[in-house]
C-alpha atoms as a PDB file:
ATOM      1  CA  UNK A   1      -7.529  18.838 -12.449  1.00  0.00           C
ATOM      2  CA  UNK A   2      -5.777  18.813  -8.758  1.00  0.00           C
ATOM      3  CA  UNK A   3      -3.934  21.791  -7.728  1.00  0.00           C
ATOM      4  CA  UNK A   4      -0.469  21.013  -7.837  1.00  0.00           C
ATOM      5  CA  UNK A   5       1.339  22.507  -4.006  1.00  0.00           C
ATOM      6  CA  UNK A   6       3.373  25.171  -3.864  1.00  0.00           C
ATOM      7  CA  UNK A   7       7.054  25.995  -3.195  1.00  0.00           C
ATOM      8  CA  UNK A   8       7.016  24.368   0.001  1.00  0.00           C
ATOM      9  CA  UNK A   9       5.893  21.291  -1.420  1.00  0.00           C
ATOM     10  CA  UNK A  10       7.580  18.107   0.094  1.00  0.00           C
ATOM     11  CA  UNK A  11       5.157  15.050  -1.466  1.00  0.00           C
ATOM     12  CA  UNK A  12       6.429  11.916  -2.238  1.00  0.00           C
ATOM     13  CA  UNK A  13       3.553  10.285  -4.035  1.00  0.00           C
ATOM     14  CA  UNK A  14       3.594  10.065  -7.083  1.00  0.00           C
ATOM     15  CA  UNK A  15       0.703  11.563  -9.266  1.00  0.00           C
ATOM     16  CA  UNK A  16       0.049  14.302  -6.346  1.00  0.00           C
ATOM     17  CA  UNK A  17       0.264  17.350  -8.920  1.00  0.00           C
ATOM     18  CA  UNK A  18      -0.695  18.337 -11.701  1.00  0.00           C
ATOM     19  CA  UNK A  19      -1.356  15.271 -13.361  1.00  0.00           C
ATOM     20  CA  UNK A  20      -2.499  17.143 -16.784  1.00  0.00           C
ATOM     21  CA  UNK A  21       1.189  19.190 -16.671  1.00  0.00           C
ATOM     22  CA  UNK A  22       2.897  16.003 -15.810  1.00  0.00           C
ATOM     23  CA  UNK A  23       1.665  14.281 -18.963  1.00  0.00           C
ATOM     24  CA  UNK A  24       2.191  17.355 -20.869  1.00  0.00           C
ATOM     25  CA  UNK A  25       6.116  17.557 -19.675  1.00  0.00           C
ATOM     26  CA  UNK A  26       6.766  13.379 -19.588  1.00  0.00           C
ATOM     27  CA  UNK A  27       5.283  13.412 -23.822  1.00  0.00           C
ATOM     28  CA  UNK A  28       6.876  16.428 -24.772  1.00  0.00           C
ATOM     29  CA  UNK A  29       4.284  18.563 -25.181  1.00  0.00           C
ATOM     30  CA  UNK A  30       5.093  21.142 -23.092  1.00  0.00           C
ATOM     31  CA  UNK A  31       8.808  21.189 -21.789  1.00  0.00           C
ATOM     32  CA  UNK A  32       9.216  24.967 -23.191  1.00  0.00           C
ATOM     33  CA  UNK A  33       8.983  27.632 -20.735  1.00  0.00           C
ATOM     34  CA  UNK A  34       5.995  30.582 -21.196  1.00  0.00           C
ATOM     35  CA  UNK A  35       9.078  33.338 -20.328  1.00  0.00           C
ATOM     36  CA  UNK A  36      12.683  34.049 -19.634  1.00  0.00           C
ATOM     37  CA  UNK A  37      13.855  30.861 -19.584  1.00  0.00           C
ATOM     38  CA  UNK A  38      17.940  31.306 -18.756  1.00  0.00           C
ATOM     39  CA  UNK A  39      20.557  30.349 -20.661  1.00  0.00           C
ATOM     40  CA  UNK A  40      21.270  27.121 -20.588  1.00  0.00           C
ATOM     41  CA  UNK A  41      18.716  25.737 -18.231  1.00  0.00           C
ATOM     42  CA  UNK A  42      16.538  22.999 -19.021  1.00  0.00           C
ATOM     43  CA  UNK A  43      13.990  20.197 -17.680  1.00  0.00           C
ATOM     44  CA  UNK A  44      16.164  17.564 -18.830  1.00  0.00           C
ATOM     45  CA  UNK A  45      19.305  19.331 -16.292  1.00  0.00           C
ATOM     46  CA  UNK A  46      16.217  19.898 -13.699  1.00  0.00           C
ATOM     47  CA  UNK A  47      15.390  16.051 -13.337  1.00  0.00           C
ATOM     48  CA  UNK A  48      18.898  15.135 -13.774  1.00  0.00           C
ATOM     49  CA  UNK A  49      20.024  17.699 -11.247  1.00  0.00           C
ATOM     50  CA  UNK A  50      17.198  16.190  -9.028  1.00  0.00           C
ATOM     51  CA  UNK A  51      17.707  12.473  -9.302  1.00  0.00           C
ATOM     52  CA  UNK A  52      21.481  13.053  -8.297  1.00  0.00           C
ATOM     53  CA  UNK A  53      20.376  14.780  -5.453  1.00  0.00           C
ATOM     54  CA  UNK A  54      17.765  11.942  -4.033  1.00  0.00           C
ATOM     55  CA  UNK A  55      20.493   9.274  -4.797  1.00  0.00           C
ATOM     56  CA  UNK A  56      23.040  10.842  -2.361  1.00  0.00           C
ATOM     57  CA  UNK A  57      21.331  12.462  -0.037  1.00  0.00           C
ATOM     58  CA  UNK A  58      17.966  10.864  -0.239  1.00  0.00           C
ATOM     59  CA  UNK A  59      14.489  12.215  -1.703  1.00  0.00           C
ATOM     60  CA  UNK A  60      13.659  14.592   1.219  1.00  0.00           C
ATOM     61  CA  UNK A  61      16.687  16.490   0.141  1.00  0.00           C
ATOM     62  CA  UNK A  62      15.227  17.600  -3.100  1.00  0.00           C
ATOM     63  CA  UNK A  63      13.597  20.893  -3.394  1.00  0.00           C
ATOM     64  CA  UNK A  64      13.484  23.767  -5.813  1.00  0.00           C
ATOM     65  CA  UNK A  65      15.189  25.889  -3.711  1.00  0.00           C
ATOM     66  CA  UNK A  66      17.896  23.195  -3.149  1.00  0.00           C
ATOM     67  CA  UNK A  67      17.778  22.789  -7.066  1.00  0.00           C
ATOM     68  CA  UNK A  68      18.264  26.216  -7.830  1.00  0.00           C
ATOM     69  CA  UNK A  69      21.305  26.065  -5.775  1.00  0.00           C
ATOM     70  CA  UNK A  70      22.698  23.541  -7.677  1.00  0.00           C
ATOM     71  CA  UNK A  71      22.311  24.920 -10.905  1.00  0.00           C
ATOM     72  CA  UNK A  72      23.054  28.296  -9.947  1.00  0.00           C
ATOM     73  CA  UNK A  73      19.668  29.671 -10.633  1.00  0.00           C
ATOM     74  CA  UNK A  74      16.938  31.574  -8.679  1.00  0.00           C
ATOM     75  CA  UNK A  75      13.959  29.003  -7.565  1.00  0.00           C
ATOM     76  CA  UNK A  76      11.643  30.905  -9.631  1.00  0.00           C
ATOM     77  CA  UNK A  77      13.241  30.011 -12.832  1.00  0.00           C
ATOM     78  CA  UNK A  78      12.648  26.216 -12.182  1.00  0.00           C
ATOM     79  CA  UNK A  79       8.961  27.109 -11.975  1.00  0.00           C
ATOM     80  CA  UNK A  80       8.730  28.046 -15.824  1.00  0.00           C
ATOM     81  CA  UNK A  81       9.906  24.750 -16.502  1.00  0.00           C
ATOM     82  CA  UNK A  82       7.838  22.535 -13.839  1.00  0.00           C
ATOM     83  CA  UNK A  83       5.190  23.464 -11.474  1.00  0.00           C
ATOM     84  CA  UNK A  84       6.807  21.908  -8.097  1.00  0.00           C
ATOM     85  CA  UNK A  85       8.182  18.991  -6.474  1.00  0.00           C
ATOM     86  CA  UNK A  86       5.183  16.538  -7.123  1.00  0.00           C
ATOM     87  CA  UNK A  87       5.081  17.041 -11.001  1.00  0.00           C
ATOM     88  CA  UNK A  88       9.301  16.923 -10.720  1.00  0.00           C
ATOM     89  CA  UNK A  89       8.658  13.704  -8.795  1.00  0.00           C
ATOM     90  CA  UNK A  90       6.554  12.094 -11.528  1.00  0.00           C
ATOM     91  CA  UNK A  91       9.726  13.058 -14.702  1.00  0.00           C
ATOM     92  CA  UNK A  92      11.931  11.860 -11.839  1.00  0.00           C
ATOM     93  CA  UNK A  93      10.285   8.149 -11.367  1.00  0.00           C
ATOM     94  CA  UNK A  94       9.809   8.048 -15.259  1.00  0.00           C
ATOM     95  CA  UNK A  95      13.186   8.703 -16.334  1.00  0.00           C
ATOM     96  CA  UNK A  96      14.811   6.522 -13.839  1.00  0.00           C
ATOM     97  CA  UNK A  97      12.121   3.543 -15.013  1.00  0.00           C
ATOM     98  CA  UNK A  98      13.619   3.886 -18.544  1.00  0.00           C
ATOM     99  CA  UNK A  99      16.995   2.854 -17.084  1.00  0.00           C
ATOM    100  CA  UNK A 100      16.334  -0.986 -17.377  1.00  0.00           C
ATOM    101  CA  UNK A 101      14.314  -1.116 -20.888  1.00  0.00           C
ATOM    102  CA  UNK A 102      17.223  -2.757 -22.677  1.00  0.00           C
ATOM    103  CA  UNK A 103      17.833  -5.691 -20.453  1.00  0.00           C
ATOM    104  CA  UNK A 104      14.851  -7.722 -22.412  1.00  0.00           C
ATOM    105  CA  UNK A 105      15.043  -7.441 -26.173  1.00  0.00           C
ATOM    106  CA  UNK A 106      11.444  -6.761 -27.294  1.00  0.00           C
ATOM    107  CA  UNK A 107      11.458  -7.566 -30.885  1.00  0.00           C
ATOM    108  CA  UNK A 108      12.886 -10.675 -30.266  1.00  0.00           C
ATOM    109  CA  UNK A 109      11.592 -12.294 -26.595  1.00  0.00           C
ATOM    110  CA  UNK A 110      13.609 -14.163 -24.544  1.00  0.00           C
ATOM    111  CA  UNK A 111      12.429 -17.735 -23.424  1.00  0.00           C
ATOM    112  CA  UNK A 112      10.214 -16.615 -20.311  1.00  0.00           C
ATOM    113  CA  UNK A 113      12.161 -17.948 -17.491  1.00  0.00           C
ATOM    114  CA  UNK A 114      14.588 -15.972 -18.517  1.00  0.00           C
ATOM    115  CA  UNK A 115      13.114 -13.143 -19.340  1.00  0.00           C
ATOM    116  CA  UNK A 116      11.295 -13.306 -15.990  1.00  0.00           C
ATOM    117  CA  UNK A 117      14.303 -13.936 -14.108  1.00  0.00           C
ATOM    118  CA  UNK A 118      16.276 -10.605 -15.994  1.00  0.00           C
ATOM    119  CA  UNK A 119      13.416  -8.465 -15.654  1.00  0.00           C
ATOM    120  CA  UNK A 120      13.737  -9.140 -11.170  1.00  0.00           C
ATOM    121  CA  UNK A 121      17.425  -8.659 -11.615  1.00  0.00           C
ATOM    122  CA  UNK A 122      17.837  -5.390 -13.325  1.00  0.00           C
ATOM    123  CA  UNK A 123      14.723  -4.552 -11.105  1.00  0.00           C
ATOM    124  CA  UNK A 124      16.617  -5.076  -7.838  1.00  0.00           C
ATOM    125  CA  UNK A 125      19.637  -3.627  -9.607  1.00  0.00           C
ATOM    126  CA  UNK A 126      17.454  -0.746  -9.889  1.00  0.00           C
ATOM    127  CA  UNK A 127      16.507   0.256  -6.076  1.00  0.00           C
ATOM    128  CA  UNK A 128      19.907  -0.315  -5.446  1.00  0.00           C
ATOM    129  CA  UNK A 129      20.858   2.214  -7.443  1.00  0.00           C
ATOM    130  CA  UNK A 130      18.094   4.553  -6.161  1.00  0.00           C
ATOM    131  CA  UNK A 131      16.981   3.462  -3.057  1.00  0.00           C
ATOM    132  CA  UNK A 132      14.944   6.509  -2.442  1.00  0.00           C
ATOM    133  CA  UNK A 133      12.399   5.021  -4.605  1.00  0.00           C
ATOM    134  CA  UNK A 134      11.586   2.736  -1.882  1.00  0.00           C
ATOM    135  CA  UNK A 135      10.359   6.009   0.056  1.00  0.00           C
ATOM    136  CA  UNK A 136       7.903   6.802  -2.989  1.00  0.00           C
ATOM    137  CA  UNK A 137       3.832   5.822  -2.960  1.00  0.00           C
ATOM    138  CA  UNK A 138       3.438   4.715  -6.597  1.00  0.00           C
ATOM    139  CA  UNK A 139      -0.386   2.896  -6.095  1.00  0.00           C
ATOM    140  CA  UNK A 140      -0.952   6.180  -9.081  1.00  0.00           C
ATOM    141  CA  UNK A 141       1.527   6.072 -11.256  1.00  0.00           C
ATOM    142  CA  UNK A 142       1.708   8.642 -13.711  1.00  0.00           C
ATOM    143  CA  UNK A 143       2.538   6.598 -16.887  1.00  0.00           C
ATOM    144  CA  UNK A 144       4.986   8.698 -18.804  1.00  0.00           C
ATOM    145  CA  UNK A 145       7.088   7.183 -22.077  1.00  0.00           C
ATOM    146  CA  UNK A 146       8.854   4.865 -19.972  1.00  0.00           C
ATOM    147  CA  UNK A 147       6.328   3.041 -17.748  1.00  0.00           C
ATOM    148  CA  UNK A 148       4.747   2.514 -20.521  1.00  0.00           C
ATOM    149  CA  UNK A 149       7.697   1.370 -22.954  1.00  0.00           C
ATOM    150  CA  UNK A 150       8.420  -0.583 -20.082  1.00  0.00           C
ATOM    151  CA  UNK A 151       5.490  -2.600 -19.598  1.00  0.00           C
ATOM    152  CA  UNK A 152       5.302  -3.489 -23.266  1.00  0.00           C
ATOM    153  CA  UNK A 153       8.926  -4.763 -22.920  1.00  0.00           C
ATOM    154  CA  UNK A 154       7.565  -6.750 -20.176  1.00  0.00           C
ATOM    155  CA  UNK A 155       4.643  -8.107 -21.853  1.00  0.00           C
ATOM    156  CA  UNK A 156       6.576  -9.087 -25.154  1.00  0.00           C
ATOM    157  CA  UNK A 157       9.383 -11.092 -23.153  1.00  0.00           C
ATOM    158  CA  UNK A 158       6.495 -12.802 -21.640  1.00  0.00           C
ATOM    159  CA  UNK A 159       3.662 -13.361 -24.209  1.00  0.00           C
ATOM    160  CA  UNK A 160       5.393 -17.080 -24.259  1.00  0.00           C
ATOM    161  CA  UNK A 161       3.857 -17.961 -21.037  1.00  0.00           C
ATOM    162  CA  UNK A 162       0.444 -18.696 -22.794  1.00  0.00           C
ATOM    163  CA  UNK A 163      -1.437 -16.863 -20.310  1.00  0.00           C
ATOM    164  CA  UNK A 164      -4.820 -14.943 -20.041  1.00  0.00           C
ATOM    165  CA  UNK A 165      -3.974 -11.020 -19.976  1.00  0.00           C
ATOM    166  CA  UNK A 166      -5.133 -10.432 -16.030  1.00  0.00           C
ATOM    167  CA  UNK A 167      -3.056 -13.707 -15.166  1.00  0.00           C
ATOM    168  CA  UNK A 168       0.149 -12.002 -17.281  1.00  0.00           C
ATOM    169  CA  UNK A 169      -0.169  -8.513 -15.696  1.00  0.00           C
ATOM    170  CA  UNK A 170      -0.979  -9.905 -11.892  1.00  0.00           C
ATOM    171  CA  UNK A 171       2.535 -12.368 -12.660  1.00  0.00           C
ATOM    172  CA  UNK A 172       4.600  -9.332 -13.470  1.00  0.00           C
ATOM    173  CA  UNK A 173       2.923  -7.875 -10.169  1.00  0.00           C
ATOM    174  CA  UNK A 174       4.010 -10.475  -8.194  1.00  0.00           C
ATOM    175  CA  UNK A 175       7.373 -10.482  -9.119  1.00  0.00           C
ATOM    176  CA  UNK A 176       7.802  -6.856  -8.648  1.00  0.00           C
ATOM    177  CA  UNK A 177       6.931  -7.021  -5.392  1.00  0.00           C
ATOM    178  CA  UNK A 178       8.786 -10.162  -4.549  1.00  0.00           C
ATOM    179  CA  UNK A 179      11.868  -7.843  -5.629  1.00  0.00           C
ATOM    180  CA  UNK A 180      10.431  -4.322  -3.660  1.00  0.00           C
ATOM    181  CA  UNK A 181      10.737  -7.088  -0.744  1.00  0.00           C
ATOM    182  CA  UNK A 182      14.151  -7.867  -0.750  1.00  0.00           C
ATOM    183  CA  UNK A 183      15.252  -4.165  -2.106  1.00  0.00           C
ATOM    184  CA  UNK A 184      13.951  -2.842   0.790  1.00  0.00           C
ATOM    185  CA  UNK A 185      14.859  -5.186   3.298  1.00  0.00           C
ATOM    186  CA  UNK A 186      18.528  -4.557   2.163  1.00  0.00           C
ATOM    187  CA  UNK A 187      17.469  -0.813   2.589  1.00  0.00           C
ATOM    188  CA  UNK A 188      16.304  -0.713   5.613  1.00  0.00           C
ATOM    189  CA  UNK A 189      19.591  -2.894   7.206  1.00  0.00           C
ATOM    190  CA  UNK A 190      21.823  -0.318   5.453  1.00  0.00           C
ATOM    191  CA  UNK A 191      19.698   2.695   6.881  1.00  0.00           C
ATOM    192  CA  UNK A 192      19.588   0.928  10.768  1.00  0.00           C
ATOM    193  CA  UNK A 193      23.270   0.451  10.719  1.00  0.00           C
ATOM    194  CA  UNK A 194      23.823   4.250   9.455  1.00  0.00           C
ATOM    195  CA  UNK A 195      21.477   5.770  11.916  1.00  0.00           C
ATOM    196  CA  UNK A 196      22.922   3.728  14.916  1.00  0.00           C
ATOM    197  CA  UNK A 197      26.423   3.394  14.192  1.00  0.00           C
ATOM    198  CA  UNK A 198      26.591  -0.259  14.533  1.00  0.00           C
ATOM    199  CA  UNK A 199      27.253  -2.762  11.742  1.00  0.00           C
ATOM    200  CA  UNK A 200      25.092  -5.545  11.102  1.00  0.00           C
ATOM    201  CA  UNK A 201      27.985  -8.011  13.101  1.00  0.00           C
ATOM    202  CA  UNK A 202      27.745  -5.814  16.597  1.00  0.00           C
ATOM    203  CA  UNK A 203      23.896  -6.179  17.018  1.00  0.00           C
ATOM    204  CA  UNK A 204      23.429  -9.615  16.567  1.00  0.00           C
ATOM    205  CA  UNK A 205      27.210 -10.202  18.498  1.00  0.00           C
ATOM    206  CA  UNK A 206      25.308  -8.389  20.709  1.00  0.00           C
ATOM    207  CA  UNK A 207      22.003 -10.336  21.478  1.00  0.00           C
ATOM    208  CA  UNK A 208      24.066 -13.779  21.688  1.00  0.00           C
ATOM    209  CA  UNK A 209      24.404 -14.026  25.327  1.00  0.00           C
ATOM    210  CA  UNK A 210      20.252 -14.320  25.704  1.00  0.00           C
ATOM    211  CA  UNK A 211      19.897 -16.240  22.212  1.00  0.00           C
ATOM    212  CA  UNK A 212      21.608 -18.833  23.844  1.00  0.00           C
ATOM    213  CA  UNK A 213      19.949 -18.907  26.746  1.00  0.00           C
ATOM    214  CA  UNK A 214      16.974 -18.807  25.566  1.00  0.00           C
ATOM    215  CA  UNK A 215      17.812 -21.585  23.474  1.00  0.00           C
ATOM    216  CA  UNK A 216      18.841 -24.050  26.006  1.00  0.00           C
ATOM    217  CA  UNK A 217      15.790 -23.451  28.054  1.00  0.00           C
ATOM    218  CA  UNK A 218      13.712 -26.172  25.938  1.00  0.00           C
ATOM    219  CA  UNK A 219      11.190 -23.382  25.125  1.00  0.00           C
ATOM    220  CA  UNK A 220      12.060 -23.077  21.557  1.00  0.00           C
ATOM    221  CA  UNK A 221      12.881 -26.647  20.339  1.00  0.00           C
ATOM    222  CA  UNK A 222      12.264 -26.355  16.804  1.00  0.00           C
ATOM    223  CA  UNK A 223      14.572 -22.462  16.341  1.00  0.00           C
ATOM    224  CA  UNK A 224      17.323 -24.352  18.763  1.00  0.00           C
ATOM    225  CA  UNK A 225      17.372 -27.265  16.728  1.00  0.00           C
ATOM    226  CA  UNK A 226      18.307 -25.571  13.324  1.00  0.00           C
ATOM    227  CA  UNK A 227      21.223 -25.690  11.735  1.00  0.00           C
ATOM    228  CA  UNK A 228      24.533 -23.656  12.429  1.00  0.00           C
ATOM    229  CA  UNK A 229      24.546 -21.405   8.901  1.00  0.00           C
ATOM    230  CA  UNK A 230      20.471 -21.364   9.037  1.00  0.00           C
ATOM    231  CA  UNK A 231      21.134 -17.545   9.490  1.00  0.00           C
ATOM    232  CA  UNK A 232      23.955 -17.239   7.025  1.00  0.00           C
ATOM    233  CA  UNK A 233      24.310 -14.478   5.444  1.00  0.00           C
ATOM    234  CA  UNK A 234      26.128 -15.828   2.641  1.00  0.00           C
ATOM    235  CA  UNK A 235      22.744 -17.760   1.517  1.00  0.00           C
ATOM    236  CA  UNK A 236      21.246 -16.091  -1.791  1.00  0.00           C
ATOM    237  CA  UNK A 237      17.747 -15.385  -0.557  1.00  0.00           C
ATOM    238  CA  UNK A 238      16.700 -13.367  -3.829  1.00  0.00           C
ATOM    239  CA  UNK A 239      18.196 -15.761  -6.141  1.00  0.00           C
ATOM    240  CA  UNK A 240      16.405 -18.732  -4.048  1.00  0.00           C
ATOM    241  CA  UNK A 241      12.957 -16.848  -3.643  1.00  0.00           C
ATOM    242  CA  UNK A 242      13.206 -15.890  -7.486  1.00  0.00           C
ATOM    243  CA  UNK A 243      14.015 -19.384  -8.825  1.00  0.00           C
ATOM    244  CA  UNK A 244      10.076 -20.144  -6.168  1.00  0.00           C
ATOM    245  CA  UNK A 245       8.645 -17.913  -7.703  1.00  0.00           C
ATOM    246  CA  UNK A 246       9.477 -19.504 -11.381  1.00  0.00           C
ATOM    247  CA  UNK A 247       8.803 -22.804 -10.929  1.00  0.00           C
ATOM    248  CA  UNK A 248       5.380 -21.876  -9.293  1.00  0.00           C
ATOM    249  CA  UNK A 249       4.603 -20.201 -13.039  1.00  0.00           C
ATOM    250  CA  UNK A 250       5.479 -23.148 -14.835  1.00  0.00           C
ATOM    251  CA  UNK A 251       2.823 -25.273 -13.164  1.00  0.00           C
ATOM    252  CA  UNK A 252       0.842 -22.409 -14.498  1.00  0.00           C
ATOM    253  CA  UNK A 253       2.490 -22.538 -17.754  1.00  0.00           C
ATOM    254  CA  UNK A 254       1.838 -26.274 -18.157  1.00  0.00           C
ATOM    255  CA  UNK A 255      -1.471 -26.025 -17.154  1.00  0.00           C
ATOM    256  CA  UNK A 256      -2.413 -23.645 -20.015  1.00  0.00           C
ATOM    257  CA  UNK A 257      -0.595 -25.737 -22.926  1.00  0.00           C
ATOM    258  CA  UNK A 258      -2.793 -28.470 -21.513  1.00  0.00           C
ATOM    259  CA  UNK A 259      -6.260 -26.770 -22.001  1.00  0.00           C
ATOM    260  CA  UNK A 260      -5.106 -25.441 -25.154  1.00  0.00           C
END
């Protein structure tokens, strides 16, 4: 069993603690406190009070003492509930996974194209939401109740695919990370033009003057001879690199109904 860190604890990978106590808290076997537990306190207000706290102000921003302060306890009480940040990080990431679970019905599967498509949407929908989990490690994630609700969702919605169990899991794989792509691309623009003061407009305004003289200098023949809105930021990237990704499966797909 690792040792989870202590007060000072600022990890942000998941499965860093305690992974025993993180199982224990994320399958209910062992939310209760040992001891003088106050009023009114609870893990389910701790993670709550937590994930509030990341979305606004970003996941460096949560501690236990900062937690305490927001629920108007000492930092000691948290500890009877979970051990430190790393095990809070691990209820955090599961109960913010659950958010998504009814966007695919999984007693009754969507056609898989659509399924596929839904399951990249509500994904993206997700980082935006909390784009602090773009800032998380999660090669070891703890699977808590809804990781693992979730990937069952995800296999049901698309069992109609036909194909062998490695080939389903790596497909779900790749999309996920087709959408972590564009998530944090959109991210990272967001965080540049907070930390610098200057919208997205001003910097490229900005580089124009030796774009275009770069461009007439007949070094770059192929970039200079692209179309006006090549750039445009109008132009659905995700919806274009999703509906790729789709069609690549279905050769897949087809391929399978023809050996079977």
């Amino acid at each position: 069993m690792k040792k989870t860190t202590g007060p000072g604890d600022t990890s942000t990978t998941s499965g860093s603690g305690d992974i025993g106590r993180s199982l224990e808290l994320l399958w209910g076997t062992g939310e209760r406190p040992a001891r003088g537990p106050k009023p009114g306190l609870t893990l389910d207000r701790i993670v709550t009070a937590a994930i509030a706290v990341a979305d606004a102000e970003g996941i460096d921003a949560v501690s236990m003492r900062r937690l305490s302060a927001d629920l108007g306890t000492g930092t000691m009480s948290l500890y009877r509930y979970v051990p430190g940040k790393a095990e809070l990080l691990d209820l955090m990431l599961d109960r913010v996974q659950g958010e998504p679970l009814d966007a695919v019905d999984a007693r009754e599967p969507a056609d898989w194209r659509t399924a596929m498509e839904s399951m990249a949407r509500t994904h993206l929908a997700l980082l935006r939401r909390h784009p602090w989990l773009l800032k998380i490690n999660q090669a070891r994630t703890v699977l808590g109740p809804s990781a693992v609700r979730g990937l069952e969702t995800s296999v049901a919605a698309l069992q109609g695919m036909g194909l062998r169990d490695q080939e389903l899991i790596s497909s779900i794989i790749a999309v996920q990370s087709f959408v972590v792509g564009v998530a944090r691309m959109e991210a990272e623009a967001d965080e540049a033009a907070k930390e610098t003061g200057q919208s997205h407009e001003e910097f490229w305004t900005s580089q124009l003057p030796y774009l275009e003289q770069a461009m007439a200098s007949g070094e770059f023949p192929l970039v200079a001879g692209l179309d006006e809105d090549a750039f445009d930021t109008g132009f659905d990237h995700f919806a274009f690199g999703l509906r790729r990704l789709v069609a690549g499966f279905e050769v897949l797909v087809a391929k399978r109904a023809r050996q079977h």
